[in-house]
Protein backbone atom coordinates (compact mmCIF):
# COMPACT_ATOMS: atom_id res chain seq x y z
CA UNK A 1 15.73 15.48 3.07
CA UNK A 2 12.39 16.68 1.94
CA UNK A 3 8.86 14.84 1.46
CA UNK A 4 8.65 14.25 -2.08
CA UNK A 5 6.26 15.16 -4.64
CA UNK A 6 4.52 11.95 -6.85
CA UNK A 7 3.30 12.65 -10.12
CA UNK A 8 0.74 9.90 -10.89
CA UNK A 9 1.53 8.06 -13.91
CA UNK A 10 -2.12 9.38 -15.16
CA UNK A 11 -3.45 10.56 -18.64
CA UNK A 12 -4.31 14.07 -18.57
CA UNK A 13 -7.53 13.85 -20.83
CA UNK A 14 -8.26 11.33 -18.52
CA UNK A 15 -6.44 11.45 -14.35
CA UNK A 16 -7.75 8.13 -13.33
CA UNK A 17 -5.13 4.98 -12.67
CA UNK A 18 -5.50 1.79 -10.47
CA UNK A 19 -2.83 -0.37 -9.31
CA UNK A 20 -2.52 -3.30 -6.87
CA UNK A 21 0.56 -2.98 -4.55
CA UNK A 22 2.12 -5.83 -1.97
CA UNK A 23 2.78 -4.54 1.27
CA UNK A 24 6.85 -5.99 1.64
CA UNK A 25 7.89 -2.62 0.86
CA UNK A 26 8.24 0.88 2.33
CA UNK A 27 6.79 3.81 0.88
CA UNK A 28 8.25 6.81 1.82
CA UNK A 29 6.09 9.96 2.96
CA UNK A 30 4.83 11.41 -0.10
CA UNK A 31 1.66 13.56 -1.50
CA UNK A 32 0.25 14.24 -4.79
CA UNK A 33 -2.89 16.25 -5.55
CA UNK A 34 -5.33 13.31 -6.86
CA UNK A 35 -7.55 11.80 -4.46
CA UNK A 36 -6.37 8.25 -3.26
CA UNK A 37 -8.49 5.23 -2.32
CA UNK A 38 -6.68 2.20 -0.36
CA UNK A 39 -8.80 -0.87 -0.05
CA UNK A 40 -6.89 -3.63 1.85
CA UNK A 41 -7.74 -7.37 -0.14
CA UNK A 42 -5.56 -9.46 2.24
CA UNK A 43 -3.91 -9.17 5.40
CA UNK A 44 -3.28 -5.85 7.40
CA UNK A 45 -1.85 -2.68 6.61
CA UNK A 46 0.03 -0.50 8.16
CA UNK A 47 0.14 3.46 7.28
CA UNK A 48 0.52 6.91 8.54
CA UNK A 49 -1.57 9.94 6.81
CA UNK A 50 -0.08 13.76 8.39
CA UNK A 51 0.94 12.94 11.84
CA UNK A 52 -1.74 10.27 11.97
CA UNK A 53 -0.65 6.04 12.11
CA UNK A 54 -3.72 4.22 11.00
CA UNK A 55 -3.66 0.25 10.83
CA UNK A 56 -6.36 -1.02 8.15
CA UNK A 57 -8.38 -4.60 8.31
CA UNK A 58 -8.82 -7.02 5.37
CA UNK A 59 -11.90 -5.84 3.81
CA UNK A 60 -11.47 -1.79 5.02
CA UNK A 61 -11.40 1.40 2.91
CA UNK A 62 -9.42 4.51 3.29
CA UNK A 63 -9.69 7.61 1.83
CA UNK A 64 -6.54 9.90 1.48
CA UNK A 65 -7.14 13.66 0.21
CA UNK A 66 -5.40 15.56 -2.69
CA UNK A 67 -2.54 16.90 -0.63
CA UNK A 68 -2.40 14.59 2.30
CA UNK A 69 1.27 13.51 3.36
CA UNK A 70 0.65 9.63 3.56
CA UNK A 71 3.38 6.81 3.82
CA UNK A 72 3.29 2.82 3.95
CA UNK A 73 5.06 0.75 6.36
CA UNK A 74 6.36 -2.73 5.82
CA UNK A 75 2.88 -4.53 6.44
CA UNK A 76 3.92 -8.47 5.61
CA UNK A 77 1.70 -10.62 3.47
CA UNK A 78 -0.64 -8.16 2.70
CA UNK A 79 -1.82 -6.38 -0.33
CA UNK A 80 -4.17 -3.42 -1.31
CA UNK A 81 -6.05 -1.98 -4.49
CA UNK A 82 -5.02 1.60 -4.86
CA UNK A 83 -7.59 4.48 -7.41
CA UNK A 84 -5.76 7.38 -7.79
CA UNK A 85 -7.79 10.19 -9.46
CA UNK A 86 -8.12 13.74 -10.05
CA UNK A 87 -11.22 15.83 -9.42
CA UNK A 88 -11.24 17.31 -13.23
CA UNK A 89 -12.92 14.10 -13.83
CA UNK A 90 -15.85 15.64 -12.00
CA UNK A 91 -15.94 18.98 -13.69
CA UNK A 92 -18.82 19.24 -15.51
CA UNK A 93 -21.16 17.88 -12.76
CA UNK A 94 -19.58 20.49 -10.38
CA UNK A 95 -20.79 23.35 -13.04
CA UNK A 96 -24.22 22.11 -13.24
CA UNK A 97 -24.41 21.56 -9.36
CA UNK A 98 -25.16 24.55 -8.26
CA UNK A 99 -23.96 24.12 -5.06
CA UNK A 100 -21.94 26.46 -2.77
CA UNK A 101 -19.25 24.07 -1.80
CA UNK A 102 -16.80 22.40 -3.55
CA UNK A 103 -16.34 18.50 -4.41
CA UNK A 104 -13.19 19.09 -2.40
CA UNK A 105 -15.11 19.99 0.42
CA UNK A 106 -17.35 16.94 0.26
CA UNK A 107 -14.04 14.94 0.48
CA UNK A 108 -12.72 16.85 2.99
CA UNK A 109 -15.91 16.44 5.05
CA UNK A 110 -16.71 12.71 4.97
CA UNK A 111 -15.26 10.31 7.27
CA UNK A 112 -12.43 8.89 5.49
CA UNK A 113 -12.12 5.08 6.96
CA UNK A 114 -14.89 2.81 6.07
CA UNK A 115 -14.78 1.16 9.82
CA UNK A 116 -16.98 4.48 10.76
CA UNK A 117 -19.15 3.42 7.65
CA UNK A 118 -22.81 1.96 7.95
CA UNK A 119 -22.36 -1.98 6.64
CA UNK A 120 -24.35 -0.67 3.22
CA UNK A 121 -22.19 2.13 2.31
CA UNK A 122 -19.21 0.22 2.90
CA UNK A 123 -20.22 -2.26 0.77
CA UNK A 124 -22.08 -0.45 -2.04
CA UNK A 125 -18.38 1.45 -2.17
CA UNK A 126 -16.39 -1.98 -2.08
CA UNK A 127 -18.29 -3.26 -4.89
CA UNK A 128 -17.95 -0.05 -6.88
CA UNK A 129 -14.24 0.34 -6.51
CA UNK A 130 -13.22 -3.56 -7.62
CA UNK A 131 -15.56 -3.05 -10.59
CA UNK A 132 -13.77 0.06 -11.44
CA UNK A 133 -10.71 -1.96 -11.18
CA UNK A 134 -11.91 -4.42 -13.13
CA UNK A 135 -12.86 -2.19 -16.13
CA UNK A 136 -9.47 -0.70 -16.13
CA UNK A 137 -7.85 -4.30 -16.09
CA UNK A 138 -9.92 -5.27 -19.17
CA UNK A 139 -10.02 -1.88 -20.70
CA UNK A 140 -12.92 -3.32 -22.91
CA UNK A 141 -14.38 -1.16 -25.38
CA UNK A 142 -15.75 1.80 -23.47
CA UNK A 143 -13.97 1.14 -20.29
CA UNK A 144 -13.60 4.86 -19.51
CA UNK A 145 -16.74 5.86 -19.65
CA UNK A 146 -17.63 3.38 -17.27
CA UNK A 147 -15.36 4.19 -15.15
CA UNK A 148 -16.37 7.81 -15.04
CA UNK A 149 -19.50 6.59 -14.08
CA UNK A 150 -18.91 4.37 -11.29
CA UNK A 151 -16.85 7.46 -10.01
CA UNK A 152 -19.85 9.19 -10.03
CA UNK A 153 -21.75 6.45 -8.16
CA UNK A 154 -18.85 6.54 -5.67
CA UNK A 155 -19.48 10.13 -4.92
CA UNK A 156 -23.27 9.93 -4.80
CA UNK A 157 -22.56 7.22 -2.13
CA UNK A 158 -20.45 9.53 -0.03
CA UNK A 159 -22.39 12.21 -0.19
CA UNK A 160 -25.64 10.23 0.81
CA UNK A 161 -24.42 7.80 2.68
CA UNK A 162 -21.16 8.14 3.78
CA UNK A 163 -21.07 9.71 7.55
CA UNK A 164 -19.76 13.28 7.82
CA UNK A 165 -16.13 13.61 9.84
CA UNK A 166 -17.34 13.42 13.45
CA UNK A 167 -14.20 16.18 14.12
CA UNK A 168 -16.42 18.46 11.47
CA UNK A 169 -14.70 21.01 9.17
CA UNK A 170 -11.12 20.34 9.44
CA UNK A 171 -9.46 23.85 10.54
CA UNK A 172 -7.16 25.28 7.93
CA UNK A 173 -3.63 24.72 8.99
CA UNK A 174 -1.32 27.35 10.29
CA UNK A 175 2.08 27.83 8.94
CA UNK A 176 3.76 26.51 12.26
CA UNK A 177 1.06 22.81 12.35
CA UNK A 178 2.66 22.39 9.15
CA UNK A 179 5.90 23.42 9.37
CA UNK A 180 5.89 20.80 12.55
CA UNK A 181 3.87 18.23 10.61
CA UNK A 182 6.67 18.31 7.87
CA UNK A 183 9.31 18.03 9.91
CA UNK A 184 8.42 14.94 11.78
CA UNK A 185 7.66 13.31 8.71
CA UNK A 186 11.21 14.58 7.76
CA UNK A 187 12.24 12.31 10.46
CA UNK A 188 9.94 9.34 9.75
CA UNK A 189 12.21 8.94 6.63
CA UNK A 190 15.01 9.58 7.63
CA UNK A 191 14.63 6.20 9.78
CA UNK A 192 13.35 4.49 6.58
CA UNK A 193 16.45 5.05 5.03
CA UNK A 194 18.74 4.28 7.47
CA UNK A 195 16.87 0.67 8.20
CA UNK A 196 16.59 0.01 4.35
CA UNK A 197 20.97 0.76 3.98
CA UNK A 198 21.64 -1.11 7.86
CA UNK A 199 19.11 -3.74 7.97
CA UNK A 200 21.68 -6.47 7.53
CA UNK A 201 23.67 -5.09 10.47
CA UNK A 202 22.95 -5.55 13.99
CA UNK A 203 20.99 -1.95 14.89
CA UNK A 204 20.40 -0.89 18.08
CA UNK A 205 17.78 1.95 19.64
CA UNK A 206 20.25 3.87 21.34
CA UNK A 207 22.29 3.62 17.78
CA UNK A 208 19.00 5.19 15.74
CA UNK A 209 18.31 7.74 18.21
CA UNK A 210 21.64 9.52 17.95
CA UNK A 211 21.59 8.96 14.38
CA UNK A 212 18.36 10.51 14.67
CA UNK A 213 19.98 13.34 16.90
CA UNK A 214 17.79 12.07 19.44
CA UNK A 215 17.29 10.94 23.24
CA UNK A 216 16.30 6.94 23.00
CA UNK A 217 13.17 8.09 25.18
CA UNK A 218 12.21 10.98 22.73
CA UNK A 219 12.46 8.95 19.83
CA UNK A 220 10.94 5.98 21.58
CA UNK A 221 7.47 8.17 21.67
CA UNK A 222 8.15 9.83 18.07
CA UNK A 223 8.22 6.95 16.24
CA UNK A 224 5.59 4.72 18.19
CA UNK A 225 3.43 7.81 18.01
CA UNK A 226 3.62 8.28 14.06
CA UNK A 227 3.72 4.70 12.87
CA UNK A 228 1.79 3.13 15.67
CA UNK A 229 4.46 0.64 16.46
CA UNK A 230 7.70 0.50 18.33
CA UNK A 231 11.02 0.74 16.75
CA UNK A 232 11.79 -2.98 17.12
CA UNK A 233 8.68 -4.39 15.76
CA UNK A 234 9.20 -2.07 12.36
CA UNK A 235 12.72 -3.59 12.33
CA UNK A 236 11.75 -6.97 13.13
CA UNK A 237 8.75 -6.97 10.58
CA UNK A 238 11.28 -5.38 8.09
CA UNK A 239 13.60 -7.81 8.37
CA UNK A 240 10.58 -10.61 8.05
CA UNK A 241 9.55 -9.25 4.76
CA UNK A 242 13.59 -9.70 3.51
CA UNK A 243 13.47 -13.12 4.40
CA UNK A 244 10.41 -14.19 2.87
CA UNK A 245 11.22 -12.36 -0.41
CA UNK A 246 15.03 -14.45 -0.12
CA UNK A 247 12.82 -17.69 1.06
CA UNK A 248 10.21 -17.42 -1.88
CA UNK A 249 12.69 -16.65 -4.80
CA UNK A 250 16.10 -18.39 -3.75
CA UNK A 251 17.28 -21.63 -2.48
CA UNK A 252 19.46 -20.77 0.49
CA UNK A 253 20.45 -22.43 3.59
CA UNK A 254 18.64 -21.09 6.87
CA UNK A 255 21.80 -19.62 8.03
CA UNK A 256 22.03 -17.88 4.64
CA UNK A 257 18.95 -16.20 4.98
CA UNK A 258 19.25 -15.18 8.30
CA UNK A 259 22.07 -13.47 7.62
CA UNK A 260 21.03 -11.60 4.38
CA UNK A 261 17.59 -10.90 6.23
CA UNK A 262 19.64 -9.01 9.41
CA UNK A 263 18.82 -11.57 12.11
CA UNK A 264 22.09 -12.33 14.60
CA UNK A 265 21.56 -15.61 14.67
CA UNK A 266 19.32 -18.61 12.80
CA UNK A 267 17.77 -19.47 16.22
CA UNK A 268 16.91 -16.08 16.83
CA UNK A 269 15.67 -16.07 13.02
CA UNK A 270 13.22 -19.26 13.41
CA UNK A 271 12.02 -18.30 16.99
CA UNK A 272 11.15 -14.68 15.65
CA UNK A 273 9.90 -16.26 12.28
CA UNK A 274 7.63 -18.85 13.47
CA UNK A 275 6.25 -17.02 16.30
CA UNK A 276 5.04 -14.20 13.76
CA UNK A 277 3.88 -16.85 11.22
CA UNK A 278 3.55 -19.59 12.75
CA UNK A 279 5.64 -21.94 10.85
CA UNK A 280 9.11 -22.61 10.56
CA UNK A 281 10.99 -20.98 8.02
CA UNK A 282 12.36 -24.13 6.93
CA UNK A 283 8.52 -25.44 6.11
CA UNK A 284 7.29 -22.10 4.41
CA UNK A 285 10.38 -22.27 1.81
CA UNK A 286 9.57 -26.02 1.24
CA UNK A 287 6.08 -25.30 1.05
CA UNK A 288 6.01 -21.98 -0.92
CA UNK A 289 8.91 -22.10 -2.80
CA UNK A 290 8.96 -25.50 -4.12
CA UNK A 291 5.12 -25.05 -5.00
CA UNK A 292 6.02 -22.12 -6.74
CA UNK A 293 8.78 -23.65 -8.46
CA UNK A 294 6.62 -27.00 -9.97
CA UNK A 295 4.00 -24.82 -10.58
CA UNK A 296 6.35 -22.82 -13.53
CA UNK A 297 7.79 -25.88 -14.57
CA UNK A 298 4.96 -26.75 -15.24
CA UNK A 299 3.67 -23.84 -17.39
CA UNK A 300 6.25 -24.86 -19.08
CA UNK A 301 6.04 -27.99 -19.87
CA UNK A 302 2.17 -27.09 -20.91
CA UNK A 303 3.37 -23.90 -22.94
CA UNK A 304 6.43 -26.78 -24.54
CA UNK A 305 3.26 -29.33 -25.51
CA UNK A 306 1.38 -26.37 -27.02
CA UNK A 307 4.28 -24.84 -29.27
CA UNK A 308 5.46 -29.06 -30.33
CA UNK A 309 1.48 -29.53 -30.95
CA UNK A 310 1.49 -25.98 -33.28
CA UNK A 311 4.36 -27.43 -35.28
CA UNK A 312 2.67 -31.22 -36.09
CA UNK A 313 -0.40 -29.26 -36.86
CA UNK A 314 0.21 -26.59 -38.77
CA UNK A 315 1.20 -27.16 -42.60
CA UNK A 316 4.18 -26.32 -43.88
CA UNK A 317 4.06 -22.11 -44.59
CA UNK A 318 1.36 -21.47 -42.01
CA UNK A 319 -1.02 -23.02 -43.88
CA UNK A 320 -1.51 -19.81 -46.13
């Protein structure tokens, strides 16, 4: 098992890329060298950068450096904009600079969450990063060059405004911190895996640990201190996320999606459902579902009407 590589899907003549993800999935620990900024636009978020679990807010901004081991955990009903970018972008400016440090070191050296932020920096940086994303959605004429240049406003903010990291200069690692650091996130998914293949079963504590090789006690504190939660809330929120994906995009009976989702029994499936939502399973597929459902029919209809409409309208050959 080893913590894996990603290669940004990223232009070389230009390392930039933004994406919007959903939380209902895990994302395995992972690092790449391009510097990564998560800002959460619903819900909360759940995520663990080196040996560190941090749990974001709505409206909060994380920085994750080039190199950083990060991973996501199942964080239900919630969703994040994600810039992904390489410091090339910045080269030029670092030449003319002058400066003795590097622009890694000015990433290195700020405070990476935005709750540590002054209320102005956080949201001169909010407003640049969704019109970044913005431009890349549109990709207008000259959308890269604008883009460049809000990246450059981004960094002027951080380096004017954005706090320094209270710890100071991180130390450089030595080879056993990371040998350590590696292997516990080794373990971390290791346990992703084996909850993604047995979700559906009935999975114990004491079963995980000596899967895991582990005392339940040891692993108890290993896992609750790397993702911030215990054991049976991941597996519980997992299992949540299953059955709203079943309950949003199939038409099941209760007892079909309790099963499918991993929980023993539908009353332990709407007691566990509606205390963490706060509505009955049976109400959010009625509600969500069936919404959903008119709502493409109808597109349909509209996009039917607008194709019948073309053909009284237009002449016969296209009116050419």
């Amino acid at each position: 098992m080893s913590i894996y590589l990603e290669l940004p899907d990223v232009d070389k003549h230009f390392p930039f890329r933004s994406l919007v993800c959903g939380g209902d999935e895990l994302c395995y620990p992972h690092w790449h060298k391009e510097i990564e900024i998560i800002y959460v636009t619903k819900g909360t978020l759940n995520l663990g950068i080196n040996d560190t679990p941090i749990r974001m807010e709505q409206g909060e901004v994380q920085f994750i450096n080039g190199g950083d081991v990060h991973y996501f955990l199942a964080s239900p009903e919630s969703e994040r904009l994600v810039i992904q970018f390489d410091l090339n972008l910045f080269q030029e400016m670092a030449a003319l600079s002058g400066n003795e440090y590097s622009l890694r070191d000015v990433f290195t050296a700020m405070e990476h969450s935005s709750s540590r932020w002054p209320e102005s920096a956080a949201a001169k940086m909010i407003a640049l990063i969704e019109s970044i994303y913005e431009e890349d959605l549109q990709r207008r004429e000259g959308y890269a060059y604008l883009i460049k240049a809000r990246l450059f406003e981004l960094l002027t903010v951080i380096m004017r405004e954005v706090p320094k990291n209270t710890a100071g200069r991180l130390p450089k690692f030595s080879e056993d911190t990371l040998t350590q650091s590696r292997e516990t996130l080794e373990r971390l998914e290791r346990v992703f895996i084996y909850v993604e293949q047995h979700y559906q079963e009935p999975i114990t504590l004491n079963e995980v640990a000596r899967h895991m090789g582990f005392s339940p006690y040891y692993f108890t504190k290993l896992f609750k201190k790397n993702t911030g939660m215990t054991f049976v809330a991941f597996l519980n929120e997992y299992r949540l996320n299953k059955a709203k994906w079943i309950l949003l995009n199939e038409d099941l009976p209760m007892s079909a999606v309790a099963e499918a989702a991993g929980f023993g029994s539908v009353k332990t499936f709407h007691h566990f459902f509606k205390s963490a939502t706060g509505i009955s399973p049976l109400k959010y597929h009625k509600t969500i579902f069936r919404n959903n459902r008119a709502r493409m029919q109808e597109e349909s209809f509209s996009a039917d009407l607008y194709d019948r409409g073309r053909e009284i309208t237009t002449p016969p050959g296209g009116g050419k």
